[in-house]
PDB file of N, CA and C in Angstrom:
ATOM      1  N   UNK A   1      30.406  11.528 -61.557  1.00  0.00           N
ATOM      2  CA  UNK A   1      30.848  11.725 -60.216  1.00  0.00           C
ATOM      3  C   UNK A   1      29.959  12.744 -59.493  1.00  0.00           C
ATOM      4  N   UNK A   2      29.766  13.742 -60.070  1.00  0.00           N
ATOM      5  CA  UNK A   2      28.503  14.866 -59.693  1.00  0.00           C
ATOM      6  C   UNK A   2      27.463  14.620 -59.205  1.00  0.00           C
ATOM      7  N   UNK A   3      26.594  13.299 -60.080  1.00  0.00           N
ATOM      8  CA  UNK A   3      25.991  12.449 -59.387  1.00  0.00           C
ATOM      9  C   UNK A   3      26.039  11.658 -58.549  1.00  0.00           C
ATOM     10  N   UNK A   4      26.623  10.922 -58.634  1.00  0.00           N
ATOM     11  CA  UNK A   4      27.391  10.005 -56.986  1.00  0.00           C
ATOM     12  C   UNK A   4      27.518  11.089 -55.579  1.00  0.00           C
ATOM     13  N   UNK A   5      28.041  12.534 -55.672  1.00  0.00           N
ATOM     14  CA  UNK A   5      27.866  13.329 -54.797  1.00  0.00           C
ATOM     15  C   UNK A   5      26.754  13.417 -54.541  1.00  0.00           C
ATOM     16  N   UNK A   6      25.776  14.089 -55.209  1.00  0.00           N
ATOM     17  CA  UNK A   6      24.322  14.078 -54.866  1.00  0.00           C
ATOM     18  C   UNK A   6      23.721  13.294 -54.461  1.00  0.00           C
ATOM     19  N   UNK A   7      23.937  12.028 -54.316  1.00  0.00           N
ATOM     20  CA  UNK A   7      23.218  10.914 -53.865  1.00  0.00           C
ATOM     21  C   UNK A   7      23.771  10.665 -52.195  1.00  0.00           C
ATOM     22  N   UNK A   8      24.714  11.302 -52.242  1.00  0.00           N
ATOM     23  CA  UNK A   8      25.507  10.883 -50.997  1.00  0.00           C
ATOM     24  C   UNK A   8      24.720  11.965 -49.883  1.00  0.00           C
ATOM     25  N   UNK A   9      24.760  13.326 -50.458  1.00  0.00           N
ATOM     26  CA  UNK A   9      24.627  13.982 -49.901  1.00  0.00           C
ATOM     27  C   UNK A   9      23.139  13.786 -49.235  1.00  0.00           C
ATOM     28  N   UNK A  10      22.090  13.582 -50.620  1.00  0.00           N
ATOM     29  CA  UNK A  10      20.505  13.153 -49.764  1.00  0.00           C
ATOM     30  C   UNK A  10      20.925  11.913 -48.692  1.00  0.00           C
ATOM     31  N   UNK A  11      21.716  11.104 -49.034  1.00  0.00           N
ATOM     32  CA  UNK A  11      21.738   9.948 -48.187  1.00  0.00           C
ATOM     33  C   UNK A  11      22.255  10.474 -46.593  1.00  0.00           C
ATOM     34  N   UNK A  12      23.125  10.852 -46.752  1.00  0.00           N
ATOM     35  CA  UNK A  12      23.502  11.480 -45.595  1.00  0.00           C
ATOM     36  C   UNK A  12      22.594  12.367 -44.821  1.00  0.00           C
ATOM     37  N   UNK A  13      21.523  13.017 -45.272  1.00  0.00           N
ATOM     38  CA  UNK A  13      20.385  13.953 -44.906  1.00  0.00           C
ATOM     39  C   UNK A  13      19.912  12.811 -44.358  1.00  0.00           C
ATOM     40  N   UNK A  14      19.337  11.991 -44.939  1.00  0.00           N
ATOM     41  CA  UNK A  14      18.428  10.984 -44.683  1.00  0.00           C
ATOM     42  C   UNK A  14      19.314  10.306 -42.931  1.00  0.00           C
ATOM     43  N   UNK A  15      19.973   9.671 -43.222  1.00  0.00           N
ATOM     44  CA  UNK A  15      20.912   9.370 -41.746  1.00  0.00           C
ATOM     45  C   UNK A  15      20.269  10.353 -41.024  1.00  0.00           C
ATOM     46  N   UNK A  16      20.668  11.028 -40.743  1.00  0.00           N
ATOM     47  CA  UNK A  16      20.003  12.357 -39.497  1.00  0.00           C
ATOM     48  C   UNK A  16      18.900  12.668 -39.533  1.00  0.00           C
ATOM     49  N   UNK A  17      18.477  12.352 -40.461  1.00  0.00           N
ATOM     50  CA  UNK A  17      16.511  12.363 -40.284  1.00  0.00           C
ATOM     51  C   UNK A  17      16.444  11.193 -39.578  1.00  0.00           C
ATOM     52  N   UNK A  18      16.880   9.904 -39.774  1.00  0.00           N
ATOM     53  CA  UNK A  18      16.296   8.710 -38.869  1.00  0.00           C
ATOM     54  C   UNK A  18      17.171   8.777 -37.810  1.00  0.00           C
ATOM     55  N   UNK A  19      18.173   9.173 -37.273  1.00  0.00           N
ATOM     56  CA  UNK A  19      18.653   9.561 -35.772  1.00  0.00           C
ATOM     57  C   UNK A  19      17.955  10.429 -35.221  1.00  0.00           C
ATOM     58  N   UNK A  20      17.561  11.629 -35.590  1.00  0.00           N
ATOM     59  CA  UNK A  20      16.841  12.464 -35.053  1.00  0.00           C
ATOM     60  C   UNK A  20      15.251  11.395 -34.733  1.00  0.00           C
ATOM     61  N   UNK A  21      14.943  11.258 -35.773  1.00  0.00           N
ATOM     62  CA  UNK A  21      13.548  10.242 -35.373  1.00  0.00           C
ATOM     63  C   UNK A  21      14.069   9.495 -34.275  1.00  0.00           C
ATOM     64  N   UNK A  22      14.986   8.556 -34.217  1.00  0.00           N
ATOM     65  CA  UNK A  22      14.677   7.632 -33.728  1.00  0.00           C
ATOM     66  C   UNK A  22      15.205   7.910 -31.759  1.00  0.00           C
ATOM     67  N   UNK A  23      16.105   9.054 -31.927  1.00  0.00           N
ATOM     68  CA  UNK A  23      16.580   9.733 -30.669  1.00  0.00           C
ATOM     69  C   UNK A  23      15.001  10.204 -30.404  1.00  0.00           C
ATOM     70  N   UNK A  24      14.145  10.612 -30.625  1.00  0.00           N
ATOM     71  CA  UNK A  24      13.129  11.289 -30.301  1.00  0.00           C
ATOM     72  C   UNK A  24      11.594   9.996 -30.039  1.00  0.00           C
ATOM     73  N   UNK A  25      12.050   9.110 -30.836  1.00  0.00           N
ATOM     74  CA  UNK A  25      11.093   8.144 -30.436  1.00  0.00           C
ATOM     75  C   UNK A  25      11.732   7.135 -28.976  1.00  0.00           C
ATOM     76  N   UNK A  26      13.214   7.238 -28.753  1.00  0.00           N
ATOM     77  CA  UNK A  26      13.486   6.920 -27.525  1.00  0.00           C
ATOM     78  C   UNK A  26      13.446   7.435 -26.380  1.00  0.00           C
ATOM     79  N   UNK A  27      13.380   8.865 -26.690  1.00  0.00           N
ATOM     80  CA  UNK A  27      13.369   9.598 -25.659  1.00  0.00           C
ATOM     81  C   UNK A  27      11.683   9.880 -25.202  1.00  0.00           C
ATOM     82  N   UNK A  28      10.819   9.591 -26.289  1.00  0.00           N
ATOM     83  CA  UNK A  28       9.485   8.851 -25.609  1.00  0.00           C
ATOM     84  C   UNK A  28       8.981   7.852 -24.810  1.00  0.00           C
ATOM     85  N   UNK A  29      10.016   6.612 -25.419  1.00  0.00           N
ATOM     86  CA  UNK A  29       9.767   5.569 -24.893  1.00  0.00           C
ATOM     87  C   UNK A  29       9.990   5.573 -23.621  1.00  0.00           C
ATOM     88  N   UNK A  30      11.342   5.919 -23.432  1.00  0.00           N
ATOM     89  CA  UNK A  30      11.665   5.981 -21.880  1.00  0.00           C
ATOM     90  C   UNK A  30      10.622   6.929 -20.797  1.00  0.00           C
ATOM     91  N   UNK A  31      10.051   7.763 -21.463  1.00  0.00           N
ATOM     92  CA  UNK A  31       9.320   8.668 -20.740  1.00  0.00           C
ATOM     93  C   UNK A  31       8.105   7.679 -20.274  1.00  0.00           C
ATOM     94  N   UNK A  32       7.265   7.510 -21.086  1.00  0.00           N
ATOM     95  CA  UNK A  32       6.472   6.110 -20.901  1.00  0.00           C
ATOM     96  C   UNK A  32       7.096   5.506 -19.968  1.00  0.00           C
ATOM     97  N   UNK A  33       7.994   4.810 -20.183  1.00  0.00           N
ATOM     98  CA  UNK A  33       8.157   3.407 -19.235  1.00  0.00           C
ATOM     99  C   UNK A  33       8.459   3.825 -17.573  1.00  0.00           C
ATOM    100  N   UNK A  34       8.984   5.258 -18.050  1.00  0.00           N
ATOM    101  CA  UNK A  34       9.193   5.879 -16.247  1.00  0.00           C
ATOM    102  C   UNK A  34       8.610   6.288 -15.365  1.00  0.00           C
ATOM    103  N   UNK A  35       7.159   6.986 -16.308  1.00  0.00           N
ATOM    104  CA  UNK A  35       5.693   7.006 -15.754  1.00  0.00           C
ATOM    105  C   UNK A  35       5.326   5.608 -15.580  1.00  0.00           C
ATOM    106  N   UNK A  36       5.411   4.309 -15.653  1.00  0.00           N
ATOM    107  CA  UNK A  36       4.396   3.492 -15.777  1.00  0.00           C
ATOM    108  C   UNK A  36       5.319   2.824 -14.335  1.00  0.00           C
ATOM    109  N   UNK A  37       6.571   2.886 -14.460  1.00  0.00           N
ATOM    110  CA  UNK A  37       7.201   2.672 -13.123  1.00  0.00           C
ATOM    111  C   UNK A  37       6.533   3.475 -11.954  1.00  0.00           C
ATOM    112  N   UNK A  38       6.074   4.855 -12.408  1.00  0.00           N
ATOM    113  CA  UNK A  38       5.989   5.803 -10.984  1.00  0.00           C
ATOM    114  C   UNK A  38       4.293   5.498 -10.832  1.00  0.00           C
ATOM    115  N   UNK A  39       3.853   5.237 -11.818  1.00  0.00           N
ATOM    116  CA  UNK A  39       2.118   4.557 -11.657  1.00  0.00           C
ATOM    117  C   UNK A  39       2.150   3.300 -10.758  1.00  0.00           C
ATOM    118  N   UNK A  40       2.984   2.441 -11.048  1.00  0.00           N
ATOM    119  CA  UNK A  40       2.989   1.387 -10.643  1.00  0.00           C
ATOM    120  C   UNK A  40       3.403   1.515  -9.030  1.00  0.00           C
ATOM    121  N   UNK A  41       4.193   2.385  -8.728  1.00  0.00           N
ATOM    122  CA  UNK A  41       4.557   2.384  -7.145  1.00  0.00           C
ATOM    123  C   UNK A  41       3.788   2.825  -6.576  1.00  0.00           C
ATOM    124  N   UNK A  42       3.134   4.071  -7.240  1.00  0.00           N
ATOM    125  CA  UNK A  42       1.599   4.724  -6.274  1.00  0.00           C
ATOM    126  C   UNK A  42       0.641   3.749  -6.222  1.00  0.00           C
ATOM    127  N   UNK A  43       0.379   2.758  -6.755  1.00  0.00           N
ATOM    128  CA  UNK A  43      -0.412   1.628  -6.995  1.00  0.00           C
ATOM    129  C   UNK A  43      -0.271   0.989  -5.737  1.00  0.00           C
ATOM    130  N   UNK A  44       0.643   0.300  -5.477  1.00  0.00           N
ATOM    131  CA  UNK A  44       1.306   0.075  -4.367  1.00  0.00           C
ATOM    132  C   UNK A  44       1.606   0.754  -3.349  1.00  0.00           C
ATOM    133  N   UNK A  45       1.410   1.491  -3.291  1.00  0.00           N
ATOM    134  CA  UNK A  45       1.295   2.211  -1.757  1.00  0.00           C
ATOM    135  C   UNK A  45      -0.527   2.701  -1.721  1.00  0.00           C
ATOM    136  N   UNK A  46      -1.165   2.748  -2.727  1.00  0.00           N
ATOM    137  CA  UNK A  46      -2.802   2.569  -2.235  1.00  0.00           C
ATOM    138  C   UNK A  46      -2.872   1.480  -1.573  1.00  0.00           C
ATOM    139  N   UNK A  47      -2.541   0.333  -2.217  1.00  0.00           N
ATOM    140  CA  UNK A  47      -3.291  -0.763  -1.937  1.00  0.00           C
ATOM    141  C   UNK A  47      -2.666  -1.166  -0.047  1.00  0.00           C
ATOM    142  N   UNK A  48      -1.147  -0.588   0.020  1.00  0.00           N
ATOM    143  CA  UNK A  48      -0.822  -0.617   1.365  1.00  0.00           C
ATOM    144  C   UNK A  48      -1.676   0.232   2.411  1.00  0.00           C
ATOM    145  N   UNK A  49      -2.094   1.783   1.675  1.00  0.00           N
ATOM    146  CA  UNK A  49      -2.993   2.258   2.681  1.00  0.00           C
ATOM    147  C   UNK A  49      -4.011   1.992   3.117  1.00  0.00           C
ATOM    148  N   UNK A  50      -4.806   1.285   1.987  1.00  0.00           N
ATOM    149  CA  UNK A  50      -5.896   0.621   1.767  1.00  0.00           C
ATOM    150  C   UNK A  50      -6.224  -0.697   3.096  1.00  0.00           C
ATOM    151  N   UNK A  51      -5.126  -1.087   3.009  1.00  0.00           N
ATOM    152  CA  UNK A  51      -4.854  -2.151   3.894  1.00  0.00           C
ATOM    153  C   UNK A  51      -4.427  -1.741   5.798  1.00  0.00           C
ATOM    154  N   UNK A  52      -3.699  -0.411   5.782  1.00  0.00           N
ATOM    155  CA  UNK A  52      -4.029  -0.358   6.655  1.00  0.00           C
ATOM    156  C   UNK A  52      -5.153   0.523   7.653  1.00  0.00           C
ATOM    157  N   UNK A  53      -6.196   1.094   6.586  1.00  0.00           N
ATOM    158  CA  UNK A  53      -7.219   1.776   6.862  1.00  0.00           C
ATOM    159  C   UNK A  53      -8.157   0.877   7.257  1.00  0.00           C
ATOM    160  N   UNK A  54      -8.170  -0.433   6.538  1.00  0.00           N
ATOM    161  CA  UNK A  54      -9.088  -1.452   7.174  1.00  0.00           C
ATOM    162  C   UNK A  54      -8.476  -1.935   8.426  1.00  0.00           C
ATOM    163  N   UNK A  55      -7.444  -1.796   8.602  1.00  0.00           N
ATOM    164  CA  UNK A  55      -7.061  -2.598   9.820  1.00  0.00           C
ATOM    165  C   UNK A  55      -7.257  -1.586  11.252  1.00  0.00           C
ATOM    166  N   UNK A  56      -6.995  -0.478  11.051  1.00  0.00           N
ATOM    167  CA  UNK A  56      -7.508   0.349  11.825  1.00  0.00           C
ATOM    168  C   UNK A  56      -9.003   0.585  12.285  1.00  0.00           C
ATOM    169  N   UNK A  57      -9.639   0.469  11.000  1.00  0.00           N
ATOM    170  CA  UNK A  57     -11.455   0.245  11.418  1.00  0.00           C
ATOM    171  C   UNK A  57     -11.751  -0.887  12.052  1.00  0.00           C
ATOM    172  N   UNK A  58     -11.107  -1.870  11.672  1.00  0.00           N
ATOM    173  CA  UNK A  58     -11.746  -2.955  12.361  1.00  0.00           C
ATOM    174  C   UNK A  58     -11.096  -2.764  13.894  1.00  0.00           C
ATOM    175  N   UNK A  59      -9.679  -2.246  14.280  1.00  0.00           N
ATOM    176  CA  UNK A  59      -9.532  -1.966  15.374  1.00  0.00           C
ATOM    177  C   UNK A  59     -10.583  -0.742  16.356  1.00  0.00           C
ATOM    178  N   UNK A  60     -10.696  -0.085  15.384  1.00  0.00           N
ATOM    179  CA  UNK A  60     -11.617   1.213  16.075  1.00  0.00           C
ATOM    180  C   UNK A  60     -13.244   0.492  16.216  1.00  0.00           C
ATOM    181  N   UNK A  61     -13.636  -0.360  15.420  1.00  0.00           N
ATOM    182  CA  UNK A  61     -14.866  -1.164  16.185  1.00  0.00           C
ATOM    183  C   UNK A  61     -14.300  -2.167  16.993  1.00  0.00           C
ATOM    184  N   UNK A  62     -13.348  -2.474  17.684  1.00  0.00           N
ATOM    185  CA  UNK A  62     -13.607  -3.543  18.464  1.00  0.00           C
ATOM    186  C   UNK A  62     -13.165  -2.739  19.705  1.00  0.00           C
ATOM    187  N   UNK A  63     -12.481  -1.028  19.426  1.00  0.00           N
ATOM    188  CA  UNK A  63     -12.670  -0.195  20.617  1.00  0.00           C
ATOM    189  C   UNK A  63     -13.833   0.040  21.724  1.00  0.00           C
ATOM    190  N   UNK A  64     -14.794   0.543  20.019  1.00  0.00           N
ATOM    191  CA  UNK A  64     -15.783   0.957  20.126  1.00  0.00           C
ATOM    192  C   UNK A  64     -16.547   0.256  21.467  1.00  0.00           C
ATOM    193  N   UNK A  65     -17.036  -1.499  20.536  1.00  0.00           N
ATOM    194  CA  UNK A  65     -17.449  -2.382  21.589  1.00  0.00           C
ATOM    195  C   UNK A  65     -17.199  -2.720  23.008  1.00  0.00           C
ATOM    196  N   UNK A  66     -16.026  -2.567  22.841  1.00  0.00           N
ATOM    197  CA  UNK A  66     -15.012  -2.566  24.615  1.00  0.00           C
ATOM    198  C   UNK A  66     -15.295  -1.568  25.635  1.00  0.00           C
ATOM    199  N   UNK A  67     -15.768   0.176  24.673  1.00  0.00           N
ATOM    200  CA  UNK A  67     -16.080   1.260  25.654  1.00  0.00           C
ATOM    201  C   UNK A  67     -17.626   1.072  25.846  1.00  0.00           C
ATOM    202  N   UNK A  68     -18.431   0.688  24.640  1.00  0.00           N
ATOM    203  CA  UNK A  68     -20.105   0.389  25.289  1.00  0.00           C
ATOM    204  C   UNK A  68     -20.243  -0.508  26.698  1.00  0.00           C
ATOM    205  N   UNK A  69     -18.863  -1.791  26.049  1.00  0.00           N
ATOM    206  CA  UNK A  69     -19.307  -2.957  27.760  1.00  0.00           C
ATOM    207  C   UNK A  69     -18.769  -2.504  28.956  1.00  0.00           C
ATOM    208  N   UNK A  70     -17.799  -1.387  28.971  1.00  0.00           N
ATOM    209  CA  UNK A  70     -17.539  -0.944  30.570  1.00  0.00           C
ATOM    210  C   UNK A  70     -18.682  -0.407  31.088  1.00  0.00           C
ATOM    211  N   UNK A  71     -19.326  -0.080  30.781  1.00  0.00           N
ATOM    212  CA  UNK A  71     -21.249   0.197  31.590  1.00  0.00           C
ATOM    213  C   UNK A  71     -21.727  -0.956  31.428  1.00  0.00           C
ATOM    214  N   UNK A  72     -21.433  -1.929  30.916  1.00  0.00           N
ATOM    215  CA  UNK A  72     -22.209  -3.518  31.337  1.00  0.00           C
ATOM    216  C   UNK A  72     -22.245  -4.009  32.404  1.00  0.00           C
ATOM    217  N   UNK A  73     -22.813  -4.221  33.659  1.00  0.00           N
ATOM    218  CA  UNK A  73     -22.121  -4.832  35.089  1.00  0.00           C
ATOM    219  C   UNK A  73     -22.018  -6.185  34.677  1.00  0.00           C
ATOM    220  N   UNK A  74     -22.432  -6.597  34.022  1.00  0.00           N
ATOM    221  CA  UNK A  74     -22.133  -8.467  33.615  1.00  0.00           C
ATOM    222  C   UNK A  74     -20.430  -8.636  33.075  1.00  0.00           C
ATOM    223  N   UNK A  75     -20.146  -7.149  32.079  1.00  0.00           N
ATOM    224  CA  UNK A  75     -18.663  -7.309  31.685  1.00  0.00           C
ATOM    225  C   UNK A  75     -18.158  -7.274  32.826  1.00  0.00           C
ATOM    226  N   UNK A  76     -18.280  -6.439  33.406  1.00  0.00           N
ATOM    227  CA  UNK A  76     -17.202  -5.496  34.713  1.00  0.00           C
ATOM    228  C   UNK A  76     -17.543  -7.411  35.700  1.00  0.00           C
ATOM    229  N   UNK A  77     -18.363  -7.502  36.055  1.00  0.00           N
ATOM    230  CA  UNK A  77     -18.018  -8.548  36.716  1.00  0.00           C
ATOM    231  C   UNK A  77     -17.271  -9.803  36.376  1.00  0.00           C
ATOM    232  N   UNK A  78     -17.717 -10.214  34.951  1.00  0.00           N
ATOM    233  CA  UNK A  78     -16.509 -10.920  34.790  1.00  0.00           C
ATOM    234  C   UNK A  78     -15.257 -10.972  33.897  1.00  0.00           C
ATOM    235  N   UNK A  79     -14.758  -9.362  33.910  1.00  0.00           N
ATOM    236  CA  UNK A  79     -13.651  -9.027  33.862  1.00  0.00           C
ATOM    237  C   UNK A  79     -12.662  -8.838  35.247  1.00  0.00           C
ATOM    238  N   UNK A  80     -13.977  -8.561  36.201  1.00  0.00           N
ATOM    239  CA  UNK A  80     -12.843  -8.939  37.563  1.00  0.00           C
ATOM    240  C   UNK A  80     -12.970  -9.890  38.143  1.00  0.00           C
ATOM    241  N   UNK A  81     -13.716 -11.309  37.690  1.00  0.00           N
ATOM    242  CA  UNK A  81     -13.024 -12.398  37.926  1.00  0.00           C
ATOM    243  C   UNK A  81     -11.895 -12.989  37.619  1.00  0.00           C
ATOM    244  N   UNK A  82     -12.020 -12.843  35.714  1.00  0.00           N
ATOM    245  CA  UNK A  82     -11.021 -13.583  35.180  1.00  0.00           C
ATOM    246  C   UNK A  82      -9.521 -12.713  34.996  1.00  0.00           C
ATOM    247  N   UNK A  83      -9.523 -11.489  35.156  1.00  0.00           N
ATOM    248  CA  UNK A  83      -8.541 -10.716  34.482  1.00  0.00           C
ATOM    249  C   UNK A  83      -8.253 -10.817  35.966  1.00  0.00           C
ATOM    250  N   UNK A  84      -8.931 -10.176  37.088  1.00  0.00           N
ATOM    251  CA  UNK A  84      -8.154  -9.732  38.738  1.00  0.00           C
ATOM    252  C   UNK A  84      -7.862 -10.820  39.466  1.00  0.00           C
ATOM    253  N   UNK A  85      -8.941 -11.831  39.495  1.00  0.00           N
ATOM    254  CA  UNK A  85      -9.214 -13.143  40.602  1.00  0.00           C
ATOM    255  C   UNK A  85      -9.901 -12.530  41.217  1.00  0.00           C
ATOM    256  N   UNK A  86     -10.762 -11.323  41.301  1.00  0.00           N
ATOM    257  CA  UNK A  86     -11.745 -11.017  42.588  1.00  0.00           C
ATOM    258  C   UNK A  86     -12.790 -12.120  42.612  1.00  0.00           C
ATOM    259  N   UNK A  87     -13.679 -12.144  43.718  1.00  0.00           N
ATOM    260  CA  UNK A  87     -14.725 -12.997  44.379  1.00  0.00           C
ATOM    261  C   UNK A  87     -15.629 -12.054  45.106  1.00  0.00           C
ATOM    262  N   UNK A  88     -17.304 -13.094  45.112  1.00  0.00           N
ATOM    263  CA  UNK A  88     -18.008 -11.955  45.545  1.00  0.00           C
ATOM    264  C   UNK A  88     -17.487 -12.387  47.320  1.00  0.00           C
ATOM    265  N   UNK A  89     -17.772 -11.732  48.104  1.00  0.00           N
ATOM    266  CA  UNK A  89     -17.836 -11.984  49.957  1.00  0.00           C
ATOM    267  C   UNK A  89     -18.225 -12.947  50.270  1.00  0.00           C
ATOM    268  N   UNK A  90     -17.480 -13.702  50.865  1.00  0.00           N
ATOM    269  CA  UNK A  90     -18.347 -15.560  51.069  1.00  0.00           C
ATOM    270  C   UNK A  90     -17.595 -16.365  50.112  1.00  0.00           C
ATOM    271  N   UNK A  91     -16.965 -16.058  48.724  1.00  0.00           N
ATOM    272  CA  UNK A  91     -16.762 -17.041  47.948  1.00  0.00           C
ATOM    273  C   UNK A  91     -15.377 -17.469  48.183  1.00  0.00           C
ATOM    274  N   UNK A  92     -14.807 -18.549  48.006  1.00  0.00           N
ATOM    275  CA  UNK A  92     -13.614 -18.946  47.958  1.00  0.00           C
ATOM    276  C   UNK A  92     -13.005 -19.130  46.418  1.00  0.00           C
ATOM    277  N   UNK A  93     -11.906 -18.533  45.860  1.00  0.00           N
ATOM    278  CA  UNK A  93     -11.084 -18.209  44.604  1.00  0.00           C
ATOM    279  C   UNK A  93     -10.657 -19.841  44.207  1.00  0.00           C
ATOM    280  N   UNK A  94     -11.411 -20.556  43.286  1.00  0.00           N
ATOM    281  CA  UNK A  94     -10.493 -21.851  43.085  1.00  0.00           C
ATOM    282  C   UNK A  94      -9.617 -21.408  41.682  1.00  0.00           C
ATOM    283  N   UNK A  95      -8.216 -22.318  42.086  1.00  0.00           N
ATOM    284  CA  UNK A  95      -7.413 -22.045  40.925  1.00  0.00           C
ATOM    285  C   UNK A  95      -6.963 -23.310  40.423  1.00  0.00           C
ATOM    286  N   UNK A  96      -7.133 -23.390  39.378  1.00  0.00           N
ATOM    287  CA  UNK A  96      -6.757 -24.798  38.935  1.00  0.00           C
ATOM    288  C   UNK A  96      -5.449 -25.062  38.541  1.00  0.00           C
ATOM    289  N   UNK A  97      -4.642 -26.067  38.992  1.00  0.00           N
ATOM    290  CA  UNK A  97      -3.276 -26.547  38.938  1.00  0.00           C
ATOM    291  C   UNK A  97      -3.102 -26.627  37.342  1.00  0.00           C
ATOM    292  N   UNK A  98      -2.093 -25.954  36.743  1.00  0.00           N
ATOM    293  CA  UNK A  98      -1.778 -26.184  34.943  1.00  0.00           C
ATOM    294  C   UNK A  98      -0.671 -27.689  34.877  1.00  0.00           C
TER     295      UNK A  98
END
C-alpha cells in the first residue's frame, strides 16, 4: 500500500506539471493569435492609406494642371465659351435643341 501511495503521489505531481505546461502554452498561444489579429488590422489600414494617398496625388496633379492653364488664353477662352456661353463681339451664341 506504501507503494501504491507513492505512485499516486508522483502521479499527481505529474498532473500539475502538465496543467501548468499546458496553461502556459495557452496562454502563448493566445498571445500569438492576438498579435497576428492586431498585425493584420494595421495591415489594413496601410493598404487603406496607401490608397488614399494615391488618390489625393493624382488629385493634386490634376490641380496642379488646372492652375498652369488659367495663364493659357486658349483655356480661358474656351472655358468661357463652354462653361459661360460668352461670344467674341459680332458673334451670335448658337444653342443646340437636346
Amino acid at each position: 500500500m506504501a507503494a501504491e501511495n507513492k505512485r499516486r503521489g508522483k502521479g499527481h505531481r505529474l498532473d500539475w506539471f502538465v496543467v501548468v505546461v499546458l496553461c502556459v502554452l495557452g496562454y502563448f498561444a493566445y498571445t500569438m493569435i492576438d498579435q497576428q489579429i492586431h498585425l493584420n488590422e494595421l495591415d489594413r489600414d496601410y493598404i487603406a492609406a496607401q490608397q488614399r494617398l494615391e488618390t489625393a496625388q493624382r488629385e493634386n496633379a490634376a490641380l496642379k494642371e488646372l492652375k498652369e492653364n488659367l495663364d493659357d488664353p486658349v483655356y480661358i477662352e474656351k472655358t468661357a465659351r463652354e462653361e459661360l456661353g460668352m461670344t467674341h463681339e459680332g458673334e451670335l451664341p448658337y444653342i443646340a435643341k437636346k
